[in-house]
Protein backbone atom coordinates (compact mmCIF):
# COMPACT_ATOMS: atom_id res chain seq x y z
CA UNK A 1 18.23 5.68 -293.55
CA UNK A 2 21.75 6.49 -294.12
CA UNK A 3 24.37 5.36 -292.02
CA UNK A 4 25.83 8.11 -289.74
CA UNK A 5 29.13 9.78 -290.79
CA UNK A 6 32.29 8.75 -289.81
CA UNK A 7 34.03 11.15 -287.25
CA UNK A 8 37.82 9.91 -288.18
CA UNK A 9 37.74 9.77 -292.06
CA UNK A 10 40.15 6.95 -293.03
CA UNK A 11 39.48 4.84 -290.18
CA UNK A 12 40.22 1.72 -291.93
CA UNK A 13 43.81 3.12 -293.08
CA UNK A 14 44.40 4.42 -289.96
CA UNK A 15 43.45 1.48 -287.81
CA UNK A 16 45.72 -0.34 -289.72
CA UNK A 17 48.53 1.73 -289.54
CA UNK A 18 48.83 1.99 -286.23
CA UNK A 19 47.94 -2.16 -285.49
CA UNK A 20 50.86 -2.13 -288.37
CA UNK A 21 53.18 -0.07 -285.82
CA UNK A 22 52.39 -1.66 -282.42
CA UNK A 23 52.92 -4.99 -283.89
CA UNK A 24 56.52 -3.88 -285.28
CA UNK A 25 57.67 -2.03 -282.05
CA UNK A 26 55.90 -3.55 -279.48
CA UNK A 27 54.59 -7.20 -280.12
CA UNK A 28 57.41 -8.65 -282.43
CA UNK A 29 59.71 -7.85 -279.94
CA UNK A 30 57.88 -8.99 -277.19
CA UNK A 31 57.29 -12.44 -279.13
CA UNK A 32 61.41 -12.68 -280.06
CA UNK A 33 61.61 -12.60 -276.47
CA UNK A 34 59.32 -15.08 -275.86
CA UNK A 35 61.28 -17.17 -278.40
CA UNK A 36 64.98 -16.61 -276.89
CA UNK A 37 63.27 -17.82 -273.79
CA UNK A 38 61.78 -21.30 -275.15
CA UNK A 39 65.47 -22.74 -275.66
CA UNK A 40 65.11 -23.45 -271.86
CA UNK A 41 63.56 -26.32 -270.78
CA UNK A 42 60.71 -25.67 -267.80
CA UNK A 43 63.41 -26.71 -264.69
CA UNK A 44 65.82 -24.24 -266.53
CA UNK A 45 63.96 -21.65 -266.74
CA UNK A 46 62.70 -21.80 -263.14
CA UNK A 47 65.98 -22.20 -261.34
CA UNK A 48 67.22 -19.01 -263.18
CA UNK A 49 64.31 -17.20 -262.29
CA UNK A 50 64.72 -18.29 -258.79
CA UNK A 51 68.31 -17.77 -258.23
CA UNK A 52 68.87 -16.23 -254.91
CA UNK A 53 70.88 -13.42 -256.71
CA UNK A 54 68.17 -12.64 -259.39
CA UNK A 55 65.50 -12.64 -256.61
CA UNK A 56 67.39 -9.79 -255.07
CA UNK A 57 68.09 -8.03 -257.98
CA UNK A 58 64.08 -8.78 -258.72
CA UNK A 59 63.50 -7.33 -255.25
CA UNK A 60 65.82 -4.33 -255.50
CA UNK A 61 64.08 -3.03 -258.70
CA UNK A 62 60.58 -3.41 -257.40
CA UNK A 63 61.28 -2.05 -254.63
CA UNK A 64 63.08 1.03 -255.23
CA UNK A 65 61.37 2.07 -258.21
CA UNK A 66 58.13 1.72 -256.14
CA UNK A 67 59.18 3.86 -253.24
CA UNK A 68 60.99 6.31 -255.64
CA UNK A 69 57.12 6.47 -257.35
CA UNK A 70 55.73 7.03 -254.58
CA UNK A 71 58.12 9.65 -253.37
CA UNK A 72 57.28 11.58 -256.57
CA UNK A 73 53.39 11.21 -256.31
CA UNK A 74 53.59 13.55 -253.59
CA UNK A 75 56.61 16.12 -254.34
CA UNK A 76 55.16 15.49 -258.08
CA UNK A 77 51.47 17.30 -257.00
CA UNK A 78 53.50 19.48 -254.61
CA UNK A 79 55.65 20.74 -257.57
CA UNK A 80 52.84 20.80 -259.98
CA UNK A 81 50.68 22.68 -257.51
CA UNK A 82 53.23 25.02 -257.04
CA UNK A 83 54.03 25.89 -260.86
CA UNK A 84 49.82 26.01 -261.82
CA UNK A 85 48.79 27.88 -259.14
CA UNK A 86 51.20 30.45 -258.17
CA UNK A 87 52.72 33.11 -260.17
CA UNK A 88 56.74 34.59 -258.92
CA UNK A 89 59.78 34.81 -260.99
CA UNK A 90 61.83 32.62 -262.01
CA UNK A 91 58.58 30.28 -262.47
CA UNK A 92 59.28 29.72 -266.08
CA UNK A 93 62.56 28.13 -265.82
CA UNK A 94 61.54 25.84 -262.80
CA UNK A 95 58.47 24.38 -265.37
CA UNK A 96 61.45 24.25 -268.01
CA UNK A 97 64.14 22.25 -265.81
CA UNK A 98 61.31 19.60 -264.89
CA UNK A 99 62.26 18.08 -268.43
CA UNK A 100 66.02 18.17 -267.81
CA UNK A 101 65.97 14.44 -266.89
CA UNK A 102 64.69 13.74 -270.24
CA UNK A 103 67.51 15.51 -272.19
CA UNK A 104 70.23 14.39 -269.94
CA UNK A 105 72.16 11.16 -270.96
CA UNK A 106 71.12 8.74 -267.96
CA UNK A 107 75.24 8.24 -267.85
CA UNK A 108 75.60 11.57 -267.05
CA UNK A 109 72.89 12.12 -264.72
CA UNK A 110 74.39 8.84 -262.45
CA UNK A 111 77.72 10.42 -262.60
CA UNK A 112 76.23 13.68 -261.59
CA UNK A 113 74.46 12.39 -258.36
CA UNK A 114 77.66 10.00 -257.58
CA UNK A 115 79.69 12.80 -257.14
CA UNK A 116 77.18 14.71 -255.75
CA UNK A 117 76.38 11.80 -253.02
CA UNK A 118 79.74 10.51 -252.47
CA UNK A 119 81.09 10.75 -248.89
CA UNK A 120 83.62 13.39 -250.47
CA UNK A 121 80.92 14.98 -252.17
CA UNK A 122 79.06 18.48 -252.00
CA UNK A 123 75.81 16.44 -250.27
CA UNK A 124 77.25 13.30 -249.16
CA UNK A 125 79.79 14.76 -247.25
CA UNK A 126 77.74 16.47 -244.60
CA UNK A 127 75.02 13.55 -244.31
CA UNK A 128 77.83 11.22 -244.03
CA UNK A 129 79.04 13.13 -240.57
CA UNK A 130 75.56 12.56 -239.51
CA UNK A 131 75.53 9.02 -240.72
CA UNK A 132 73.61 9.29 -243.25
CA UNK A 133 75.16 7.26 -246.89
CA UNK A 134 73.64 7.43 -249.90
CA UNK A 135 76.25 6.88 -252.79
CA UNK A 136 76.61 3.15 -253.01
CA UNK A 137 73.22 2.11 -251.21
CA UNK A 138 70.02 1.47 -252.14
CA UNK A 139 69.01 4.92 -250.87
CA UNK A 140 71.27 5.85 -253.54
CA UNK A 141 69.17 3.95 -256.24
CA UNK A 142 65.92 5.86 -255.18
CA UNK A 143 67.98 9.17 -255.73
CA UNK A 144 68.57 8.21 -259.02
CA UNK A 145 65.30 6.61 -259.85
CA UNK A 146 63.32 9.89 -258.11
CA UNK A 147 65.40 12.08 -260.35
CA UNK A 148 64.83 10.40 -263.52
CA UNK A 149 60.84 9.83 -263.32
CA UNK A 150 59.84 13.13 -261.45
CA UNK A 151 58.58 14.68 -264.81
CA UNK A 152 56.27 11.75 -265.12
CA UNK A 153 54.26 12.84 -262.36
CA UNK A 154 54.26 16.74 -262.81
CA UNK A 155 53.42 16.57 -266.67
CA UNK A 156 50.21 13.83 -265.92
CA UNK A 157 48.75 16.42 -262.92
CA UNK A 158 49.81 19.91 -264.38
CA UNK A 159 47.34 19.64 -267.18
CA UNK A 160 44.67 18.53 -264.68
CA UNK A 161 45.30 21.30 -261.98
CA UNK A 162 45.41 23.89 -264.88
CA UNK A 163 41.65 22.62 -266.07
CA UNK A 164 40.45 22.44 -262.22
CA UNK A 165 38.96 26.05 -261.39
CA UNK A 166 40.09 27.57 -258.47
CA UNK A 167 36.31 28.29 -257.61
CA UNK A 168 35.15 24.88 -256.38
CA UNK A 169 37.81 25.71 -253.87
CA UNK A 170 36.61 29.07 -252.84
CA UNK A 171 33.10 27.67 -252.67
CA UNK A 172 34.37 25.15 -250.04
CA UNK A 173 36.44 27.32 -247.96
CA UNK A 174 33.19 29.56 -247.71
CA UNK A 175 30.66 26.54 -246.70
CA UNK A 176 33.66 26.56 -243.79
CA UNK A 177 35.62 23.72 -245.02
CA UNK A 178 39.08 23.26 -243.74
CA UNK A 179 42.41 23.25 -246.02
CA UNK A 180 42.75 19.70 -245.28
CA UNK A 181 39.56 19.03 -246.19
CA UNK A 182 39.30 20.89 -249.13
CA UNK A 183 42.46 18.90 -250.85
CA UNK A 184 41.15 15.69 -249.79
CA UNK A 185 37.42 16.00 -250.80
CA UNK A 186 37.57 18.77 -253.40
CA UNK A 187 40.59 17.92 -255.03
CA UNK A 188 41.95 14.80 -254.55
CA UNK A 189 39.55 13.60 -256.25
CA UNK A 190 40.26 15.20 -259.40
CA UNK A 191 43.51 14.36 -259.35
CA UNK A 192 43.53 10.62 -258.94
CA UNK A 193 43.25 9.06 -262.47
CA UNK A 194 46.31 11.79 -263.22
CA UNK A 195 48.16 10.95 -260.15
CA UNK A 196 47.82 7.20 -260.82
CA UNK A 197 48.99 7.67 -264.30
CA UNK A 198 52.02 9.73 -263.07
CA UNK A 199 52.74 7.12 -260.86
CA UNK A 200 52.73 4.10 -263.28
CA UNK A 201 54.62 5.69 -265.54
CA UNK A 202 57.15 6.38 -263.01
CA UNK A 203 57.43 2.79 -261.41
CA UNK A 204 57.77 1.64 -265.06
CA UNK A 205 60.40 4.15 -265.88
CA UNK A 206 62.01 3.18 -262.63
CA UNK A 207 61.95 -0.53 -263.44
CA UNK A 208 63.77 -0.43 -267.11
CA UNK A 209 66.10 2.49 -265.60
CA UNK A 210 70.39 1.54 -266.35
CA UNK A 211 72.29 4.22 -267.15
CA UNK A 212 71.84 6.05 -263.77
CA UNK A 213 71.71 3.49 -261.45
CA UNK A 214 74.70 1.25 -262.09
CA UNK A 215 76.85 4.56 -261.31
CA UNK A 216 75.64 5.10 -257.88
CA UNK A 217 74.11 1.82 -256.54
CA UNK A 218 78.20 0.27 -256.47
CA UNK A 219 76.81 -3.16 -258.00
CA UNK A 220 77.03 -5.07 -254.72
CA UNK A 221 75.51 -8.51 -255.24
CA UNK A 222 72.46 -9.17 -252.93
CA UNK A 223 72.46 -5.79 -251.96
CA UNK A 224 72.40 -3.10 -255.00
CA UNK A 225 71.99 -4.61 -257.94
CA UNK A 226 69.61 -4.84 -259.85
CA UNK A 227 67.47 -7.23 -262.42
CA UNK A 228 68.99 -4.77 -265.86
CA UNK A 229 72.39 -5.29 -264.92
CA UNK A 230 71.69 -8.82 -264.33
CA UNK A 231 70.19 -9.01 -267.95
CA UNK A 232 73.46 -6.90 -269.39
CA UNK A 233 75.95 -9.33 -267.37
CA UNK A 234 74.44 -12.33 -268.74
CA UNK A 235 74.58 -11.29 -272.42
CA UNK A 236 77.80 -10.11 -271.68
CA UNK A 237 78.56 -13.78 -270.49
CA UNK A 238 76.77 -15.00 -273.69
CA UNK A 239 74.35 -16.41 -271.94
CA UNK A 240 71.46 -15.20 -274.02
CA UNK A 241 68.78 -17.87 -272.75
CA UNK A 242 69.20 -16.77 -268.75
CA UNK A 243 68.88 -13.24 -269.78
CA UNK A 244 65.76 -13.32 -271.80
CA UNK A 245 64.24 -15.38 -268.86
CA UNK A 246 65.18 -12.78 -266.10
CA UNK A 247 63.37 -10.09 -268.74
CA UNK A 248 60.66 -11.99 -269.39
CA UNK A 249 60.02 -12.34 -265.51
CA UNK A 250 60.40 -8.49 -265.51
CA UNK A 251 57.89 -8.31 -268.11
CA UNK A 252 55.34 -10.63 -266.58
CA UNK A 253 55.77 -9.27 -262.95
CA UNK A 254 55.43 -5.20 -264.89
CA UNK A 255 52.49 -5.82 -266.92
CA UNK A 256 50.51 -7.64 -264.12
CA UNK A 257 51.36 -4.45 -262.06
CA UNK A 258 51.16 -1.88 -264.58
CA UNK A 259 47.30 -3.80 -264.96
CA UNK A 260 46.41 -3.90 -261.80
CA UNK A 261 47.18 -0.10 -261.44
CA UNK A 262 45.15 0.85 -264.72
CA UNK A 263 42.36 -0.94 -263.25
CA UNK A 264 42.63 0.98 -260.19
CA UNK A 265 43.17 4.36 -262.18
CA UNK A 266 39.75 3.34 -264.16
CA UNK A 267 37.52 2.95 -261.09
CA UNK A 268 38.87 6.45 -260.02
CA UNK A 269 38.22 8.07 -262.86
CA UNK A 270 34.79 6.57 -263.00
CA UNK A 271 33.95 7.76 -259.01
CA UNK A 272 35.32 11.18 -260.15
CA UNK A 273 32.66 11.37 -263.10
CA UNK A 274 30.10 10.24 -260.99
């Protein structure tokens, strides 16, 4: 009996290929940091880790790339709802500013909101008369960080929302189904595994975000900055050994969340099949 034929010819060159180019971009330097890091003894290493100003910078990260995430997962489906389902002008150029953060030079885009959010500024001006700061403040941060990952979230559910048919909805709504129930049984469901993807992505690109943030957060120790401009102040103190261990606690704490969220975004997509 002959042995069934290969669906992927090459697989063998392939494979290695791309083992060959994960290795070089992704595991050598994860391993060079690993390396930078083992010039500190084990007390070393754990008092800069646990430095009350890295553990608010470590704090300050998590935390506002996780609320700026989670502000996206739902103005994200909103927005992607929106653009799939609904046809009016100007629709084309909404879909085609979603990817403006991506073009835009992170510099520019914190200089942009600074000016924007400033208490002299077209926004920040009126909020601030209703005491309301943003420029300078964490709130600030999420501004940037929701700007930045927003086309995470739109591009994972758009492709999802175009694929879902618009009759399992008008089969609820006549079996007398609600609106609210309709999203949240009908298709909520489908959109999970996307909407968890969107959402990892955007913590992640929240978490390794620079450029943007050190414009508008004002760098005020214990209170808006954060663990990359901790990493870029120690290399630019030379002090290569305390910034590879404040990345590699970044990496450790990222991948156990980024994990933890794939494993949830599995079991979703596996109740959604079922």
């Amino acid at each position: 009996m002959s042995s069934p034929k290969k669906i992927i010819p090459g697989f063998g060159l392939t494979m290695g290929l791309t083992m060959s180019y994960l290795g070089f971009f992704v595991l050598i330097p994860m391993i060079s940091l690993a390396i930078q890091t083992s010039h500190l003894t084990w007390s070393e290493l754990f008092k800069v880790a646990t430095d009350q100003r890295i553990l608010s910078s470590y704090k300050v990260s998590f935390g506002c790339a996780f609320v700026a995430a989670a502000v996206n997962a739902v103005f994200g489906t909103m927005l992607a709802w929106v653009l799939t389902r609904y046809r009016f002008p100007g629709r084309r150029l909404i879909d085609g500013l979603i990817e403006l953060p991506f073009a835009l030079p992170t510099a520019v885009a914190g200089i942009a909101l600074t000016s924007l959010t400033t208490d002299k500024g077209w926004i920040g001006q009126p909020l601030a008369a209703l005491g309301v700061k943003i420029a300078y403040t964490q709130l600030g941060i999420i501004v940037a960080l929701t700007f930045i990952s927003l086309p995470f979230v739109v591009r994972s559910i758009q492709p999802v929302l175009e694929e879902l048919s618009p009759d399992y909805e008008e089969a609820a709504r006549t079996l007398g189904a609600s609106s609210s129930a309709i999203f949240f049984k009908v298709i909520l469901p489908e959109l999970k595994p996307a909407l968890m993807t969107g959402f990892s992505l955007a913590f992640a690109r929240g978490l390794g975000e620079y450029g943007s943030v050190i414009f508008i957060a004002g760098n005020k120790p214990f209170q808006t900055e954060i663990a990359p401009l901790m990493i870029v102040t120690r290399l630019e103190e030379f002090l290569y050994g305390q910034a590879t261990a404040i990345a590699l606690v970044m990496l450790l704490a990222s991948f156990i969340i980024m994990f933890l969220v794939n494993r949830l975004q599995l079991r979703a997509a596996s109740l959604a099949g079922e």
